[in-house]
N, C-alpha and C. Protein backbone atom coordinates (compact mmCIF):
# COMPACT_ATOMS: atom_id res chain seq x y z
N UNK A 1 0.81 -1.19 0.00
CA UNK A 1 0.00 0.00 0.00
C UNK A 1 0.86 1.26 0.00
N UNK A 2 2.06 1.40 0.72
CA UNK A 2 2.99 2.62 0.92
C UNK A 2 3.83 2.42 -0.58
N UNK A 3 3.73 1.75 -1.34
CA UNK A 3 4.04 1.79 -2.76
C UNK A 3 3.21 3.02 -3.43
N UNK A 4 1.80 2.64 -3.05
CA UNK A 4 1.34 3.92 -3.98
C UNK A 4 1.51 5.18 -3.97
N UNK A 5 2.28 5.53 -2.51
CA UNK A 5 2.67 7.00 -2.52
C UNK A 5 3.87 7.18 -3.54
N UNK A 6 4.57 6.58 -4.31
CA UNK A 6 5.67 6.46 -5.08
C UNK A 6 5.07 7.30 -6.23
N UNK A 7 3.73 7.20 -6.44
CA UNK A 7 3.47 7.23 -7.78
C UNK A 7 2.93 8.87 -7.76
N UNK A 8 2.99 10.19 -7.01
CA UNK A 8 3.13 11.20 -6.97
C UNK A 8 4.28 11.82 -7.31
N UNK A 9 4.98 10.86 -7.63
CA UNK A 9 6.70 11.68 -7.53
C UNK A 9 6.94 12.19 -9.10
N UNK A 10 5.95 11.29 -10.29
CA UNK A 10 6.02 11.50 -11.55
C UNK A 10 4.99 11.83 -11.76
N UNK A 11 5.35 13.38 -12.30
CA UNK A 11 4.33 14.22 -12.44
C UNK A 11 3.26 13.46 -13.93
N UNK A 12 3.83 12.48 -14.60
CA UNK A 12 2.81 12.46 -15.59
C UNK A 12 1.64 11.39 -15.15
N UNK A 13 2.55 10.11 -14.28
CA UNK A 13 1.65 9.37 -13.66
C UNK A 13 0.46 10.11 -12.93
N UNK A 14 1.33 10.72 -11.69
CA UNK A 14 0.18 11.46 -10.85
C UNK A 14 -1.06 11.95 -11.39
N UNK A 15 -0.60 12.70 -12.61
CA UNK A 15 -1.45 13.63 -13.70
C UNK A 15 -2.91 12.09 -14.27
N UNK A 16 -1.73 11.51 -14.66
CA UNK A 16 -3.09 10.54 -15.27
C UNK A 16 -3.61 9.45 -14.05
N UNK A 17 -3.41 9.05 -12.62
CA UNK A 17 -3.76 8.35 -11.67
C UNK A 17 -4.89 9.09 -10.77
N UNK A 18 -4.79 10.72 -10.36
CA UNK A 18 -5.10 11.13 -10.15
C UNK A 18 -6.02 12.14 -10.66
N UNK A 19 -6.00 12.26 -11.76
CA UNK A 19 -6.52 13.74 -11.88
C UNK A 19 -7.47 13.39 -13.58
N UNK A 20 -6.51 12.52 -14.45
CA UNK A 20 -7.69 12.18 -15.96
C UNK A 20 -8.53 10.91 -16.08
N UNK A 21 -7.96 10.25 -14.76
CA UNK A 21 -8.83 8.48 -15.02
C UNK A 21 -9.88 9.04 -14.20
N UNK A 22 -9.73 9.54 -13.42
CA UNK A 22 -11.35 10.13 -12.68
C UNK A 22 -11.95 10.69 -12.98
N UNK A 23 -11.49 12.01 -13.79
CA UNK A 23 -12.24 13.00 -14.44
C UNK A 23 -12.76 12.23 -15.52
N UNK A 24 -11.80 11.39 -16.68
CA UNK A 24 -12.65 10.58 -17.65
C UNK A 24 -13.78 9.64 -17.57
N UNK A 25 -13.03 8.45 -16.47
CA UNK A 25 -14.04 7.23 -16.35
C UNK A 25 -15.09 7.87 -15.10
N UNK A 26 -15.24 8.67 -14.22
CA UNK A 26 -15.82 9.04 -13.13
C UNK A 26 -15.55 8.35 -12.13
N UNK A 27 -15.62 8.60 -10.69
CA UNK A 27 -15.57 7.86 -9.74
C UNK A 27 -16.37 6.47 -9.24
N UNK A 28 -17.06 6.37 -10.01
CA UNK A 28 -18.01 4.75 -9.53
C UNK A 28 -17.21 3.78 -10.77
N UNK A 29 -16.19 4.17 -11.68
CA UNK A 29 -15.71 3.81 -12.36
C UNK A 29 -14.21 3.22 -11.71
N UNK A 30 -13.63 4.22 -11.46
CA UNK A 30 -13.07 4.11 -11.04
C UNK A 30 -13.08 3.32 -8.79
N UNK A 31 -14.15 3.56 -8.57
CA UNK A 31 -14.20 3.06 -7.11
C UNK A 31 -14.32 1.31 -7.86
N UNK A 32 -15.18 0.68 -8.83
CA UNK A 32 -15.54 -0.52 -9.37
C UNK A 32 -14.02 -0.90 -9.95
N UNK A 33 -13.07 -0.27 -10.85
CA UNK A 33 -11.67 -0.90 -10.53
C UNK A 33 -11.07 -1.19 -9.07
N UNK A 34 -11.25 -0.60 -8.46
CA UNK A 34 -10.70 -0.66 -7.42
C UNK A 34 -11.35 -1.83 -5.93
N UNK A 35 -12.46 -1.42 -6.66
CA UNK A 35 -13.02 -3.34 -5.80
C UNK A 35 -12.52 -4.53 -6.64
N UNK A 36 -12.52 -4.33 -7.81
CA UNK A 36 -11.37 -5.79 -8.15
C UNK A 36 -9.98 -5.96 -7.89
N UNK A 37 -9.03 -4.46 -7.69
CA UNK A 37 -7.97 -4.70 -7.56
C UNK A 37 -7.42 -4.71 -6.02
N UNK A 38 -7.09 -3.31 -5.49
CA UNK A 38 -6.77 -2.83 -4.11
C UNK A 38 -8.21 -3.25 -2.88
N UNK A 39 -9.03 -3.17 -3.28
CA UNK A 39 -10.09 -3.82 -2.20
C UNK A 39 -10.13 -5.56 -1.58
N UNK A 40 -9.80 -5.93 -2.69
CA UNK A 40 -9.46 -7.54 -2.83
C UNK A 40 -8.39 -7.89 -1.88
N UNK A 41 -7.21 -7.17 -2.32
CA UNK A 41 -5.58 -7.20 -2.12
C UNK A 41 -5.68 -6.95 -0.72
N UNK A 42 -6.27 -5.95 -0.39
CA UNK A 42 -6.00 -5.90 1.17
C UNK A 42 -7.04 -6.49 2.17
N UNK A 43 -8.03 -6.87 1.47
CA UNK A 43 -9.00 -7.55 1.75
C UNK A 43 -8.61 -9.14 2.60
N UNK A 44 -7.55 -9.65 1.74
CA UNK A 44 -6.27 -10.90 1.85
C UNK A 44 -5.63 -10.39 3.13
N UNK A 45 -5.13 -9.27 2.87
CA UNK A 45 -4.08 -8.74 3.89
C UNK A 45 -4.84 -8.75 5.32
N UNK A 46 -5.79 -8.33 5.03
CA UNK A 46 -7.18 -8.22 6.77
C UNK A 46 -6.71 -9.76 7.30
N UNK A 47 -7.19 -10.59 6.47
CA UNK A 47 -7.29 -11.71 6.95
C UNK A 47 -6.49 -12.83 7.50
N UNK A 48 -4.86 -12.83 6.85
CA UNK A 48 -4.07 -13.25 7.03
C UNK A 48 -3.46 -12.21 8.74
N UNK A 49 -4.09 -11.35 9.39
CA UNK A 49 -3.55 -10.53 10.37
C UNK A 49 -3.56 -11.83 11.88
N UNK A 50 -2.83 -11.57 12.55
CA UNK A 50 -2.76 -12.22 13.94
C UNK A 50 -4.45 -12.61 14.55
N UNK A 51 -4.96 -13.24 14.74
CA UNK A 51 -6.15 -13.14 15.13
C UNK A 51 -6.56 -13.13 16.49
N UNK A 52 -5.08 -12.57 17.48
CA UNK A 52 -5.47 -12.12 18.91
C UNK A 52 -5.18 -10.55 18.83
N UNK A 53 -4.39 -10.25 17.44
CA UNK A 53 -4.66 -8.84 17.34
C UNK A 53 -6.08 -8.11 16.30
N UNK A 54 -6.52 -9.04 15.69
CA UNK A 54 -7.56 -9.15 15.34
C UNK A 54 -8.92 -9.38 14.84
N UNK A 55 -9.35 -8.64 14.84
CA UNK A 55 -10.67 -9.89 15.05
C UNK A 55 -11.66 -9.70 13.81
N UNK A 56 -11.25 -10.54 13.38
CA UNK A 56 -11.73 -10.88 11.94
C UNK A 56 -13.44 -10.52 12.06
N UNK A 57 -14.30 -10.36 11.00
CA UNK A 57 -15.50 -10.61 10.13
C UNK A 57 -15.79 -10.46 9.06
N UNK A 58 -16.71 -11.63 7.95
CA UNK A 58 -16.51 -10.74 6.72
C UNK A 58 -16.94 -9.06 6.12
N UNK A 59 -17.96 -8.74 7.45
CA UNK A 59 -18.39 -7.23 7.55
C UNK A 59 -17.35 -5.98 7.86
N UNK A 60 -16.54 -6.47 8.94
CA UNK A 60 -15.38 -6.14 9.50
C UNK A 60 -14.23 -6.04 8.60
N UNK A 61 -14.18 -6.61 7.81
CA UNK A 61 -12.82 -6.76 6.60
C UNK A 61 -13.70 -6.16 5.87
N UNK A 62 -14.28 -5.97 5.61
CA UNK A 62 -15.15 -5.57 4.09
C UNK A 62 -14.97 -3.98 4.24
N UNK A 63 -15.52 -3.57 5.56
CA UNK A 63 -15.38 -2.15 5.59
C UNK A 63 -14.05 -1.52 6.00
N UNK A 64 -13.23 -2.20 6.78
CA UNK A 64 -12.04 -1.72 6.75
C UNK A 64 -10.83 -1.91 5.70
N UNK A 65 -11.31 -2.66 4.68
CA UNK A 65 -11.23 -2.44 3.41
C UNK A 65 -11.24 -1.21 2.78
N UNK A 66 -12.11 -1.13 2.53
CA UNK A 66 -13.19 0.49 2.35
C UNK A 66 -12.29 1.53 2.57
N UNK A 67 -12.48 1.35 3.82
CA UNK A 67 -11.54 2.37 4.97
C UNK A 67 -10.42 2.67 4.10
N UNK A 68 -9.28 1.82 4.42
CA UNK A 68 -7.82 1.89 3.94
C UNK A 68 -7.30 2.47 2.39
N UNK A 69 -8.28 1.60 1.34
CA UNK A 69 -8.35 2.21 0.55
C UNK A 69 -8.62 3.70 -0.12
N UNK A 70 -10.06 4.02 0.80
CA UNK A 70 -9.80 5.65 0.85
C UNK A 70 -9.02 6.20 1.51
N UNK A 71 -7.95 6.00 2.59
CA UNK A 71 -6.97 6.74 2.90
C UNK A 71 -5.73 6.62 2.41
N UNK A 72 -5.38 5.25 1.62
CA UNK A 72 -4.56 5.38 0.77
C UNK A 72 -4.60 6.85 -0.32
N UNK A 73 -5.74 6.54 -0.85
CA UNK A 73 -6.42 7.30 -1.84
C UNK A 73 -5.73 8.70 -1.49
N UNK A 74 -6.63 9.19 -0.38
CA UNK A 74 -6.62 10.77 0.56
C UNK A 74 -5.01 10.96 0.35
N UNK A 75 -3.89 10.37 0.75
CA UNK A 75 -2.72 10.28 1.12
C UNK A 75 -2.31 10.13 0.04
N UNK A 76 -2.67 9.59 -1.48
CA UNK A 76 -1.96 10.17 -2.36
C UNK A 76 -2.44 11.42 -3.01
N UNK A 77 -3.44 11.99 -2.65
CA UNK A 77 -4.01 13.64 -3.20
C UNK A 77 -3.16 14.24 -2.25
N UNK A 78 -2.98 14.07 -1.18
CA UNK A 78 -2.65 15.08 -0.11
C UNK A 78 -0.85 15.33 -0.71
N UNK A 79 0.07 14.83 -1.04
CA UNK A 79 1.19 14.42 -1.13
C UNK A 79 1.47 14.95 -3.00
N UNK A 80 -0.01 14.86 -3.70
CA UNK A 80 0.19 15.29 -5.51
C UNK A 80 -0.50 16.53 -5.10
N UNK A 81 -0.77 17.26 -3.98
CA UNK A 81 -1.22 18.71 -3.95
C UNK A 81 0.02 19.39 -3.01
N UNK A 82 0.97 18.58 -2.36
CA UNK A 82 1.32 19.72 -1.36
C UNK A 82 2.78 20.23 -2.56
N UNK A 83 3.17 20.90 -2.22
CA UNK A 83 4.23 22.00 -2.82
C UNK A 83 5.80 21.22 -2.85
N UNK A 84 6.15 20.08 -2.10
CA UNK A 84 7.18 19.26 -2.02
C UNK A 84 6.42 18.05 -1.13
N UNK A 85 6.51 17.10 -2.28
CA UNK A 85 5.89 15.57 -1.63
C UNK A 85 7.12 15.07 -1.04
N UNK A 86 8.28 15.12 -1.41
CA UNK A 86 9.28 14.79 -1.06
C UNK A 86 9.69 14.96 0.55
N UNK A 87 9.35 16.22 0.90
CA UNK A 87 9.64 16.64 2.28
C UNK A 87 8.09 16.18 3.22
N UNK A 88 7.02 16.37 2.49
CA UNK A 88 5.99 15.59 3.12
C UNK A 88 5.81 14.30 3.54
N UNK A 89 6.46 13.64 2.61
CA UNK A 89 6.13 12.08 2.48
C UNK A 89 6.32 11.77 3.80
N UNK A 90 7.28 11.87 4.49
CA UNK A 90 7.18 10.62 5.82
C UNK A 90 6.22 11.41 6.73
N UNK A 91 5.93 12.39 6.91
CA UNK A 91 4.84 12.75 8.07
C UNK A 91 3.54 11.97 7.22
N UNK A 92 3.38 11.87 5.74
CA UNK A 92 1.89 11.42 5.27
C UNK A 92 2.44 10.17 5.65
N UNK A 93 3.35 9.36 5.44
CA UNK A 93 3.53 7.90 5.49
C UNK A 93 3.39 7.11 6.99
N UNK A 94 3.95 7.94 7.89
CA UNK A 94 3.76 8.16 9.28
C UNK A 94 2.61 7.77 9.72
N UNK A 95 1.58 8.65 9.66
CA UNK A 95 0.05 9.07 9.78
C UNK A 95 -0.52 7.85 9.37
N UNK A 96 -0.33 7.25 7.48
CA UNK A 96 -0.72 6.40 7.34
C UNK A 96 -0.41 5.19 7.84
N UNK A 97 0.45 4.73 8.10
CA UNK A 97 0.95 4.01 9.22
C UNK A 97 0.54 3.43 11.09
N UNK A 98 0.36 4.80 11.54
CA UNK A 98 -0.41 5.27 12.34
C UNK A 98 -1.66 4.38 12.56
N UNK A 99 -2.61 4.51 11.34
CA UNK A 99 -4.06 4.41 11.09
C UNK A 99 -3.97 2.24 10.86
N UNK A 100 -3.00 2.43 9.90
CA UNK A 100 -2.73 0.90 9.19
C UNK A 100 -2.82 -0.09 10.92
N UNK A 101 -1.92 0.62 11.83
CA UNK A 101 -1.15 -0.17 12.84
C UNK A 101 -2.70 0.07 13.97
N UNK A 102 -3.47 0.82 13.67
CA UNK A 102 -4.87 1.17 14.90
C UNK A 102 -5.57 0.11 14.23
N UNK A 103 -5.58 -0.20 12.69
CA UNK A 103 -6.67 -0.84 12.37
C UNK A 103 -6.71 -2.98 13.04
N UNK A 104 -5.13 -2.43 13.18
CA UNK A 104 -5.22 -4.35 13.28
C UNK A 104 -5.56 -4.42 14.72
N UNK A 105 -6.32 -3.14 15.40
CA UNK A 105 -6.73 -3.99 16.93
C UNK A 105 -8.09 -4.16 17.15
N UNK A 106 -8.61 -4.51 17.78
CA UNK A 106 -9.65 -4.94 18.22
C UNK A 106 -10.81 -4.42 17.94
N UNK A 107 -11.78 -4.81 17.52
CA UNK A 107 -12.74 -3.62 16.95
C UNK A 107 -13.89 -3.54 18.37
N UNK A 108 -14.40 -2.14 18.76
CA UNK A 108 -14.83 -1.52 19.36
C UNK A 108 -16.12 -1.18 19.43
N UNK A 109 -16.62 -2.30 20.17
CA UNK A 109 -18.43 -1.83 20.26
C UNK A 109 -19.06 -0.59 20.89
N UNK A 110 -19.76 -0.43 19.73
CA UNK A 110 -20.17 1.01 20.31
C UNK A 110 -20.88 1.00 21.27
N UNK A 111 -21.11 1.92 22.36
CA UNK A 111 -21.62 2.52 23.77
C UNK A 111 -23.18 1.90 23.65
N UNK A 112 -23.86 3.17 22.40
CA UNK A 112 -25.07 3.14 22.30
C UNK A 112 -25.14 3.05 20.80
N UNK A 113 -26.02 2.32 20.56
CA UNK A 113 -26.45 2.37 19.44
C UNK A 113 -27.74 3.78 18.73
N UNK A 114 -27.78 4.00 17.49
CA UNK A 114 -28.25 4.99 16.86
C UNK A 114 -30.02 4.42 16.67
N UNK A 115 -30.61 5.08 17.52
CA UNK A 115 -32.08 5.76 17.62
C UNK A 115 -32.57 6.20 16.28
């Protein structure tokens, strides 16, 4: 996943990863590649995790799926907009990291449920 921040560094990639496959194909186009490719892929990755660090479901993987992928996503806009990705990168890689290393614990029942 920290591979794809690589791909901001060339401005023509970035240009066409970011900015003409979305604008062309639209985003449900592009979100539907991305459930066959990166949703899948880490989808594997959920599952193969420690299972006293966490705790599997197929609802549970499905959405933190979801999850990761849009912050991959976020984290490569954030990094093809700032002014030097280069000097950014490890605080974005950090962060993402951060989030990657919260997700493999325990998932957290909520208090109250929504009324």
């Amino acid at each position: 996943m920290l591979a794809s921040l690589d791909a901001v560094y060339d401005p023509a990639t970035r240009r066409l990863l970011l900015i003409e496959a979305p604008a062309v194909l639209g985003w449900a186009e592009v979100r539907e590649t991305h459930r066959h490719s990166s949703l899948k892929a880490i989808e594997r990755m959920l599952v193969t995790l420690d299972p006293e660090t966490y705790e599997a479901s197929p609802t549970r993987t499905s959405v933190l799926a979801h999850l990761l992928v849009a912050a991959v996503e976020e984290a490569m806009l954030c990094l093809a907009h700032s002014d030097d990705p280069v000097r950014d990168r490890p605080t974005v890689q950090g962060e993402l990291l951060r989030l990657l290393e919260t997700a493999r614990g325990p998932a957290r029942a909520e208090e109250s449920t929504p009324q």
